[in-house]
N, C-alpha and C. Protein backbone atom coordinates (compact mmCIF):
# COMPACT_ATOMS: atom_id res chain seq x y z
N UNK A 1 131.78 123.73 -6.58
CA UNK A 1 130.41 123.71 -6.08
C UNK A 1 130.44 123.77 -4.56
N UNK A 2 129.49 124.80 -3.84
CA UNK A 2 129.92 124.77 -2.28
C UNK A 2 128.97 123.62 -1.73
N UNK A 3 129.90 123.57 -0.71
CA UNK A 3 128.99 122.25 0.49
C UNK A 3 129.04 122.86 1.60
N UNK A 4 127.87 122.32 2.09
CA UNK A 4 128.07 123.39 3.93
C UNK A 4 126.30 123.10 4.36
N UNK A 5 125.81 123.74 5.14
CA UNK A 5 124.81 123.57 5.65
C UNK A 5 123.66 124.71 5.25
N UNK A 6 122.70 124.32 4.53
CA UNK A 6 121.77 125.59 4.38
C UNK A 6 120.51 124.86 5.58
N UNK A 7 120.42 126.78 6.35
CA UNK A 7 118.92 126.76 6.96
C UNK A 7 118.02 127.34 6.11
N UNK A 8 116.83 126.88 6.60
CA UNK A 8 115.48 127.58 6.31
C UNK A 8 114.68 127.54 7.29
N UNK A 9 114.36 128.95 7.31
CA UNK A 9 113.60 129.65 8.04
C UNK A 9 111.77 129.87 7.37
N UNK A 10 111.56 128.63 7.70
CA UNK A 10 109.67 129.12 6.70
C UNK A 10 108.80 129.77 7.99
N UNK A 11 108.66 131.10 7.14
CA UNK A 11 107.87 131.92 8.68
C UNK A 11 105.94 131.90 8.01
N UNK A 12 105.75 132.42 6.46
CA UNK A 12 104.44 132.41 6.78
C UNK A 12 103.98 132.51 5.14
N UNK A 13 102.87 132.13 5.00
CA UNK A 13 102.52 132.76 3.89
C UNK A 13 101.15 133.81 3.45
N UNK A 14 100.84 134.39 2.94
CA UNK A 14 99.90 135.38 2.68
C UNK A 14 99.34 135.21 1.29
N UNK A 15 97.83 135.19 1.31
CA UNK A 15 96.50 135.02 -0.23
C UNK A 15 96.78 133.94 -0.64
N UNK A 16 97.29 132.95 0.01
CA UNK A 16 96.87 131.95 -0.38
C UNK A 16 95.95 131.43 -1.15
N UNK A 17 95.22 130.78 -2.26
CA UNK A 17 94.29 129.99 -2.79
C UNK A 17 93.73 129.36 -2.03
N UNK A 18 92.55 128.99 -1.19
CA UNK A 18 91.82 128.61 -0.94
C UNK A 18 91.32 127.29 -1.66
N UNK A 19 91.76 126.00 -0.89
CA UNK A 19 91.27 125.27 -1.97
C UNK A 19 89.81 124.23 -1.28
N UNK A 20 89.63 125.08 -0.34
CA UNK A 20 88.03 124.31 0.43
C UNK A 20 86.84 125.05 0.06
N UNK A 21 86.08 124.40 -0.04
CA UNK A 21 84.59 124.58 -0.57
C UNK A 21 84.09 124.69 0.79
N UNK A 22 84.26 124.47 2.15
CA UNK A 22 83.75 124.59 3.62
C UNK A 22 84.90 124.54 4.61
N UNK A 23 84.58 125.40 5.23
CA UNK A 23 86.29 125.98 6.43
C UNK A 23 86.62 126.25 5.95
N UNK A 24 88.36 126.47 6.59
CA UNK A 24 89.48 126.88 6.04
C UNK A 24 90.61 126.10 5.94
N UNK A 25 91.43 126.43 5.27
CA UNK A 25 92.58 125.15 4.85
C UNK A 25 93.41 124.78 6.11
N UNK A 26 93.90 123.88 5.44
CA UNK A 26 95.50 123.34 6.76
C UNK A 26 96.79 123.24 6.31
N UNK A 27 97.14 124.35 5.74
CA UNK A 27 98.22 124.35 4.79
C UNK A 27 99.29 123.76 5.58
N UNK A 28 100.41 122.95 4.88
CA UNK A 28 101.67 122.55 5.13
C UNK A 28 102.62 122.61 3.88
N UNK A 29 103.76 122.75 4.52
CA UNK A 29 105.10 122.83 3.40
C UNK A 29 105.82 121.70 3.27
N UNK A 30 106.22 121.28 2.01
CA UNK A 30 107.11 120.31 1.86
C UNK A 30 108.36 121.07 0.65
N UNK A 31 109.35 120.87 1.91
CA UNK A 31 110.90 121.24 1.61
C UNK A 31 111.60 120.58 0.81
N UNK A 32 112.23 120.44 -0.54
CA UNK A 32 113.01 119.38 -0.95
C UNK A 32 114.06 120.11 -1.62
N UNK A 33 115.41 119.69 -0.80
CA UNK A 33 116.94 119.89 -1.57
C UNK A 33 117.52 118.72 -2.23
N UNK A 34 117.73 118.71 -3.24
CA UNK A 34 118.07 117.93 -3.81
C UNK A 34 117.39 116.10 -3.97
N UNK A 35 117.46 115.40 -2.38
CA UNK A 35 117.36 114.32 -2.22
C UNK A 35 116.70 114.61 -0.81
N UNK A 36 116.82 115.42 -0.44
CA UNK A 36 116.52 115.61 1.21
C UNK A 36 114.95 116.11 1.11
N UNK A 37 114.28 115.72 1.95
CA UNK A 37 112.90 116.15 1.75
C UNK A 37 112.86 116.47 3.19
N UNK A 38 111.46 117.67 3.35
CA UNK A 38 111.40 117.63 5.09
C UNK A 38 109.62 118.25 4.83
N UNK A 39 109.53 118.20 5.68
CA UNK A 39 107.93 118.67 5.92
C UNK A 39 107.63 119.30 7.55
N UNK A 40 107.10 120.87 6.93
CA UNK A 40 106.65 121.34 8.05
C UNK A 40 105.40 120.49 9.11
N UNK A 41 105.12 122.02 10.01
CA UNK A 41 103.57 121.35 10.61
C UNK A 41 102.67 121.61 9.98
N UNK A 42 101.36 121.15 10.37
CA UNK A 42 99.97 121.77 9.53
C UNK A 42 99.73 123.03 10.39
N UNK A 43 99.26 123.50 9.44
CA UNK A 43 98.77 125.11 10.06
C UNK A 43 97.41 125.15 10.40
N UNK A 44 96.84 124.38 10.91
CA UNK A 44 95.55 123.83 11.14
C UNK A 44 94.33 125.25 11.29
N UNK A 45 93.73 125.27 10.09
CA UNK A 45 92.64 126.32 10.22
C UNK A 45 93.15 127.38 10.05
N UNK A 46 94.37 127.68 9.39
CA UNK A 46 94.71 128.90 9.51
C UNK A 46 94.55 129.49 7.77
N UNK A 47 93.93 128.50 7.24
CA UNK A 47 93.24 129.27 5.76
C UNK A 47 94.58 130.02 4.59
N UNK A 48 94.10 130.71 4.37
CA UNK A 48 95.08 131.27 3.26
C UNK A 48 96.22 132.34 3.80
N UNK A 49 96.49 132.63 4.97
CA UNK A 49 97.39 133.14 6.21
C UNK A 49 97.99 132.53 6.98
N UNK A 50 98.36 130.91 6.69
CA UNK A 50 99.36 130.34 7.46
C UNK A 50 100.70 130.93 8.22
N UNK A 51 100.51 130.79 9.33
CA UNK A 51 101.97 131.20 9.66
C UNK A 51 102.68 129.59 10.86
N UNK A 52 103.80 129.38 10.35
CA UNK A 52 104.49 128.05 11.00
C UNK A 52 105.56 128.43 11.42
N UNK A 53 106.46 129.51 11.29
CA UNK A 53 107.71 130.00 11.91
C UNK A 53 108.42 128.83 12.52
N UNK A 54 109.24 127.77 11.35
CA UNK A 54 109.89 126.67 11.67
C UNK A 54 111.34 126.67 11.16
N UNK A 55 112.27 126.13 11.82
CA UNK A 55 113.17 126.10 10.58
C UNK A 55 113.71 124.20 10.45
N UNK A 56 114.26 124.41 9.19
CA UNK A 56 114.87 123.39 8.75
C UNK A 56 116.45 123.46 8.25
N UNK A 57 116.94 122.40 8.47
CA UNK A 57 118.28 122.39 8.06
C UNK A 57 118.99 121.40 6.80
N UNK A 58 119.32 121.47 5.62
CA UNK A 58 119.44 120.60 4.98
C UNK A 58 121.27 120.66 5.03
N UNK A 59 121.71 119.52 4.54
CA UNK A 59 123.38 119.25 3.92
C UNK A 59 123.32 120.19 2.53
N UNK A 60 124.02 120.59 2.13
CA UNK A 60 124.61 120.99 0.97
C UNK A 60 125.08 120.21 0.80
N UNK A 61 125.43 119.21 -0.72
CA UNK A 61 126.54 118.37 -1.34
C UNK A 61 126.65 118.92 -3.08
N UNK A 62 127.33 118.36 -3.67
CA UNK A 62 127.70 118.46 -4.97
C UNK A 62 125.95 118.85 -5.91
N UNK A 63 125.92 119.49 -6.63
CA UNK A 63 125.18 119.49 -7.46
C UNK A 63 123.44 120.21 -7.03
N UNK A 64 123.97 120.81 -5.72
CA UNK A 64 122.50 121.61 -5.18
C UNK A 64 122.85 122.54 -5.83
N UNK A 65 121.35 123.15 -6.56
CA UNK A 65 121.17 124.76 -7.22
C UNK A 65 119.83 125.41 -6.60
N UNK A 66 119.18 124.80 -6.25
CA UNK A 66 117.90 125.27 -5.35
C UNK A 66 117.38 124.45 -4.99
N UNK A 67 116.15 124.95 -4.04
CA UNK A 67 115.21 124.90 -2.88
C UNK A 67 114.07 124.80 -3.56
N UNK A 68 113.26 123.55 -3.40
CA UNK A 68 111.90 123.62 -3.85
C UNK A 68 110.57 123.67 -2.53
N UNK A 69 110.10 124.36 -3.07
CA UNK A 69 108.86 124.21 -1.74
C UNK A 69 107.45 123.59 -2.48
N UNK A 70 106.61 122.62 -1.89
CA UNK A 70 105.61 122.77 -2.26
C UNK A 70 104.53 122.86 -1.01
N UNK A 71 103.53 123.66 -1.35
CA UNK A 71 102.06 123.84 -0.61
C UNK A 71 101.23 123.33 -0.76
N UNK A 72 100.57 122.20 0.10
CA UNK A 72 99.49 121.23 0.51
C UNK A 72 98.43 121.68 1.71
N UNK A 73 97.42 121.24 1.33
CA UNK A 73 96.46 121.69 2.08
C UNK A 73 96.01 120.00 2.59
N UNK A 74 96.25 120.02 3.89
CA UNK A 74 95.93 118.62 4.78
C UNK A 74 94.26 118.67 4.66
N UNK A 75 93.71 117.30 4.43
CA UNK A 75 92.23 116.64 4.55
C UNK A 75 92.67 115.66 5.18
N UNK A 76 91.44 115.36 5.85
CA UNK A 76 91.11 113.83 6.42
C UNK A 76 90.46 112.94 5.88
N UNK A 77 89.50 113.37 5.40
CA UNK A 77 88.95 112.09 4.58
C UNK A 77 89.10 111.78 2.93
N UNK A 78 90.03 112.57 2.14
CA UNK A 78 90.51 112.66 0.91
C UNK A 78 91.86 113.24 0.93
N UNK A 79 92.29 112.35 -0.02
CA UNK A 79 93.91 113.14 -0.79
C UNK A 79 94.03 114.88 -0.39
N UNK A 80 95.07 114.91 -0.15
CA UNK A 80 95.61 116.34 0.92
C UNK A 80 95.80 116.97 -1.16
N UNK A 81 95.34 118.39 -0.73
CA UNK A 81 95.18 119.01 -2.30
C UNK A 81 96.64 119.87 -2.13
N UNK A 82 96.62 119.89 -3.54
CA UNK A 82 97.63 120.47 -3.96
C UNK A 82 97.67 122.03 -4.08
N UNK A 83 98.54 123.27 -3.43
CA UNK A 83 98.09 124.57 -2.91
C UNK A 83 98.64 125.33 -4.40
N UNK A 84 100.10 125.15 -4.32
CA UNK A 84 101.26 125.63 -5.34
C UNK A 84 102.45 125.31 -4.68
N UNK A 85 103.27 126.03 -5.93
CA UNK A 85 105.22 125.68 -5.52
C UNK A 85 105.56 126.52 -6.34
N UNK A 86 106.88 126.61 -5.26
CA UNK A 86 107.85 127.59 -5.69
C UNK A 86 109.22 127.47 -5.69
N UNK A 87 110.38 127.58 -6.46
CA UNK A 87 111.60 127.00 -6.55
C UNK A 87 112.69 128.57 -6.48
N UNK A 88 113.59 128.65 -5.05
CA UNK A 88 114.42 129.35 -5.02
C UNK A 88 115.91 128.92 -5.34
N UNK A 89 116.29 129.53 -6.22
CA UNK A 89 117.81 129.48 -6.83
C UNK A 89 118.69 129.91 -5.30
N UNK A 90 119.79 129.05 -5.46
CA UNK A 90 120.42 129.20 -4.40
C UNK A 90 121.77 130.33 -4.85
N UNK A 91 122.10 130.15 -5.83
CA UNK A 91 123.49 130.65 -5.90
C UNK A 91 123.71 131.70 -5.55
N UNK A 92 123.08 133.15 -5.25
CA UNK A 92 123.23 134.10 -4.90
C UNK A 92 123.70 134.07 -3.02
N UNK A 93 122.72 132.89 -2.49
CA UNK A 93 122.53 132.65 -1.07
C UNK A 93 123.96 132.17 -1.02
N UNK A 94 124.65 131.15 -1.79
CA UNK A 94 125.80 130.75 -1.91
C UNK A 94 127.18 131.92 -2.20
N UNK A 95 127.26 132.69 -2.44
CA UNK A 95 127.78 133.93 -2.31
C UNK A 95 127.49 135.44 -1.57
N UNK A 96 126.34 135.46 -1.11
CA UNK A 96 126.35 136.44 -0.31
C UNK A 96 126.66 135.39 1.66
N UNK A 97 125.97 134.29 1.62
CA UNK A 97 125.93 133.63 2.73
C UNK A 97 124.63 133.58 3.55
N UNK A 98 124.01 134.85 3.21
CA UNK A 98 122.94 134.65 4.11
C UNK A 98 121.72 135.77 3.31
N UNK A 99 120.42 135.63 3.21
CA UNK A 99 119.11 136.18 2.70
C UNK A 99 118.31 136.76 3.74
N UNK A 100 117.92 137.75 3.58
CA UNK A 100 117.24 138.15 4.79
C UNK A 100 115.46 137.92 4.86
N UNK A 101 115.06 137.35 5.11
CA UNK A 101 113.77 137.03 4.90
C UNK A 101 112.84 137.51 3.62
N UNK A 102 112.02 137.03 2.93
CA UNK A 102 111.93 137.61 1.95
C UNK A 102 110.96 136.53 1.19
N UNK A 103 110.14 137.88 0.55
CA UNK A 103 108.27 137.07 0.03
C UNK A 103 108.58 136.08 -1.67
N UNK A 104 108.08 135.09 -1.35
CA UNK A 104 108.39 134.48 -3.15
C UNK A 104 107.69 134.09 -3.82
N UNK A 105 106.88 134.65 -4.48
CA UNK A 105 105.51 134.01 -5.16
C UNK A 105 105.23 132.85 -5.11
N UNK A 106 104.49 132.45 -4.80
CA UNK A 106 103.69 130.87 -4.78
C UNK A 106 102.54 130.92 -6.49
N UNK A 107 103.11 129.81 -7.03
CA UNK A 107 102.57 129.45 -8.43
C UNK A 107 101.96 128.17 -8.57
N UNK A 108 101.00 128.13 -9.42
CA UNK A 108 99.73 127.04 -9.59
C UNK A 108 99.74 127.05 -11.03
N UNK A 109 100.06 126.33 -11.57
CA UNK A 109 99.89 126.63 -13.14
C UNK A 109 100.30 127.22 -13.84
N UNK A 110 101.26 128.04 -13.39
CA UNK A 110 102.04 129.43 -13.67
C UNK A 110 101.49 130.76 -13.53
N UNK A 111 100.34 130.46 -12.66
CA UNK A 111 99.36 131.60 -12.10
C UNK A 111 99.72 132.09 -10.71
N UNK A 112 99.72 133.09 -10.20
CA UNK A 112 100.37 133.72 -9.18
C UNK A 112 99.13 133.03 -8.03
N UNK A 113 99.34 132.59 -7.11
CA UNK A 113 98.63 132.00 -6.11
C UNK A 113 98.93 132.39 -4.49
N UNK A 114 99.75 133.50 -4.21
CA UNK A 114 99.78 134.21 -3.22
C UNK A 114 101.40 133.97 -3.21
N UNK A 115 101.89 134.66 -1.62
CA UNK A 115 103.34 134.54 -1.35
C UNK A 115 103.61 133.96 0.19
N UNK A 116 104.76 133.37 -0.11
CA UNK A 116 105.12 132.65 1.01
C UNK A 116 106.65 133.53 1.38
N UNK A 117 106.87 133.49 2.70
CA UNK A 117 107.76 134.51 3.53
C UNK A 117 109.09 133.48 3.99
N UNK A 118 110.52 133.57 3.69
CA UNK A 118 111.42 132.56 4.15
C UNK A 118 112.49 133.58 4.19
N UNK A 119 113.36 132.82 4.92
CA UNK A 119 114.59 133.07 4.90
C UNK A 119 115.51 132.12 5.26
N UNK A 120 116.94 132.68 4.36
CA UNK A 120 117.86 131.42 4.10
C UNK A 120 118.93 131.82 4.38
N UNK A 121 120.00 130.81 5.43
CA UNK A 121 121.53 131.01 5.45
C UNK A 121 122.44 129.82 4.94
N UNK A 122 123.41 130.41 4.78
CA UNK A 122 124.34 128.55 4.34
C UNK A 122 125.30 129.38 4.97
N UNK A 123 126.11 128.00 5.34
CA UNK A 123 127.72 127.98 5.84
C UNK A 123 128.50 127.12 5.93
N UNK A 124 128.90 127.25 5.22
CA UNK A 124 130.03 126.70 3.92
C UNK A 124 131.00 125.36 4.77
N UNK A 125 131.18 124.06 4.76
CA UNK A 125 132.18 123.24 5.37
C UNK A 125 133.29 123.72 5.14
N UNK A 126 134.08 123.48 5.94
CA UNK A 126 135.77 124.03 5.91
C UNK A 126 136.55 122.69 5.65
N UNK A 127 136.92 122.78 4.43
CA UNK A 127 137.66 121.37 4.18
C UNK A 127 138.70 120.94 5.32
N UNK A 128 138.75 119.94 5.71
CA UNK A 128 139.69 119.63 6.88
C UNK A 128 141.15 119.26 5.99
N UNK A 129 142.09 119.98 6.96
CA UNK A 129 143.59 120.30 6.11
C UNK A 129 143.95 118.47 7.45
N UNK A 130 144.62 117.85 6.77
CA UNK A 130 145.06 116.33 7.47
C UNK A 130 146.68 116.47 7.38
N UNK A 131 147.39 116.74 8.15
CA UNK A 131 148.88 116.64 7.80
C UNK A 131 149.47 114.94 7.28
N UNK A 132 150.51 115.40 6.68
CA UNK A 132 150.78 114.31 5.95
C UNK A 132 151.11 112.91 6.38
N UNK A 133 151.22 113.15 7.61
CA UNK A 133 151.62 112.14 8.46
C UNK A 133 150.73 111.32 9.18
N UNK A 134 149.52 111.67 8.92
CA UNK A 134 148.22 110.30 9.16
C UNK A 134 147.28 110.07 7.67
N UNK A 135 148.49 110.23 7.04
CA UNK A 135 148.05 109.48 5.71
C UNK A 135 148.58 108.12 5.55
N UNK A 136 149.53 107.85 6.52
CA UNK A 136 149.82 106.45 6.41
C UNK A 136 151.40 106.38 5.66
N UNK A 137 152.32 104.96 5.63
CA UNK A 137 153.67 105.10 5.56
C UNK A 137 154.74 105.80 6.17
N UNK A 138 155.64 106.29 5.81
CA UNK A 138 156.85 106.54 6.44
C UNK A 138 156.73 108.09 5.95
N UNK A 139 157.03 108.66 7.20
CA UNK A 139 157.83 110.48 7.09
C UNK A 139 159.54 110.23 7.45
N UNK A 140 160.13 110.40 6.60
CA UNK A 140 161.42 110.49 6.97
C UNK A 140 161.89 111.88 7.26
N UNK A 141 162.39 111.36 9.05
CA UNK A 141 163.10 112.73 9.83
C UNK A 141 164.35 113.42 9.55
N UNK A 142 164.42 114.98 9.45
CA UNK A 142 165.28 115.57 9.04
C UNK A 142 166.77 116.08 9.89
């Protein structure tokens, strides 16, 4: 299983769902790998065309297979609504190394709810090689 560092690059999303009855939304992203959670900015007023061009960096460890995103629309005076989500499989990113930006449907129910724009790199930790001799005990000289 690889370990190493994946970025993300969240640049924007497009047709969004609209989930205001007056204005326009304040969409934000919430990132979660595995255990790691991160959260963009609000896109304040920017409606169903958010664009945040942020990146994030998570750890890779044992047992990551994808990237979940979910889309929230920020309120102030009520519970921030729920936009959609979308879950990218990593393993391909894990063998090629790097994705070149690229649209991924955003889903609500299993209903297509517009697309969101990312891109992803990983790079891989290099196991550290320790010679035998700061492992502790005796090297006997030849």
């Amino acid at each position: 299983m690889p370990q190493g560092t994946l970025d993300v690059q969240l640049m924007k999303a497009k047709g969004l769902k609209n989930t205001e009855f007056f204005g326009k939304m304040d969409p934000y992203v919430i990132l979660k790998c595995k255990n790691q959670e991160k959260r963009s900015k609000v896109a304040a007023s920017q409606g169903s065309n958010p664009e945040w061009n942020e990146k994030f960096v998570f750890r890779v460890t044992e047992g990551v297979t994808e990237l979940k995103m979910t889309i929230m629309d920020k309120d102030t005076a009520t519970r921030d609504d729920f936009v959609g989500e979308l879950s990218i499989p990593l393993k391909t990113l894990f063998q090629e190394g790097k994705l070149p930006p690229m649209k991924y449907n955003v889903l609500r129910n299993k209903k297509y709810y517009g697309e969101i724009k990312v891109g992803l790199s990983f790079t891989p930790s290099v196991p550290s090689k320790i010679p035998e001799e700061f492992f502790g005990g005796w090297k006997e000289s030849s």
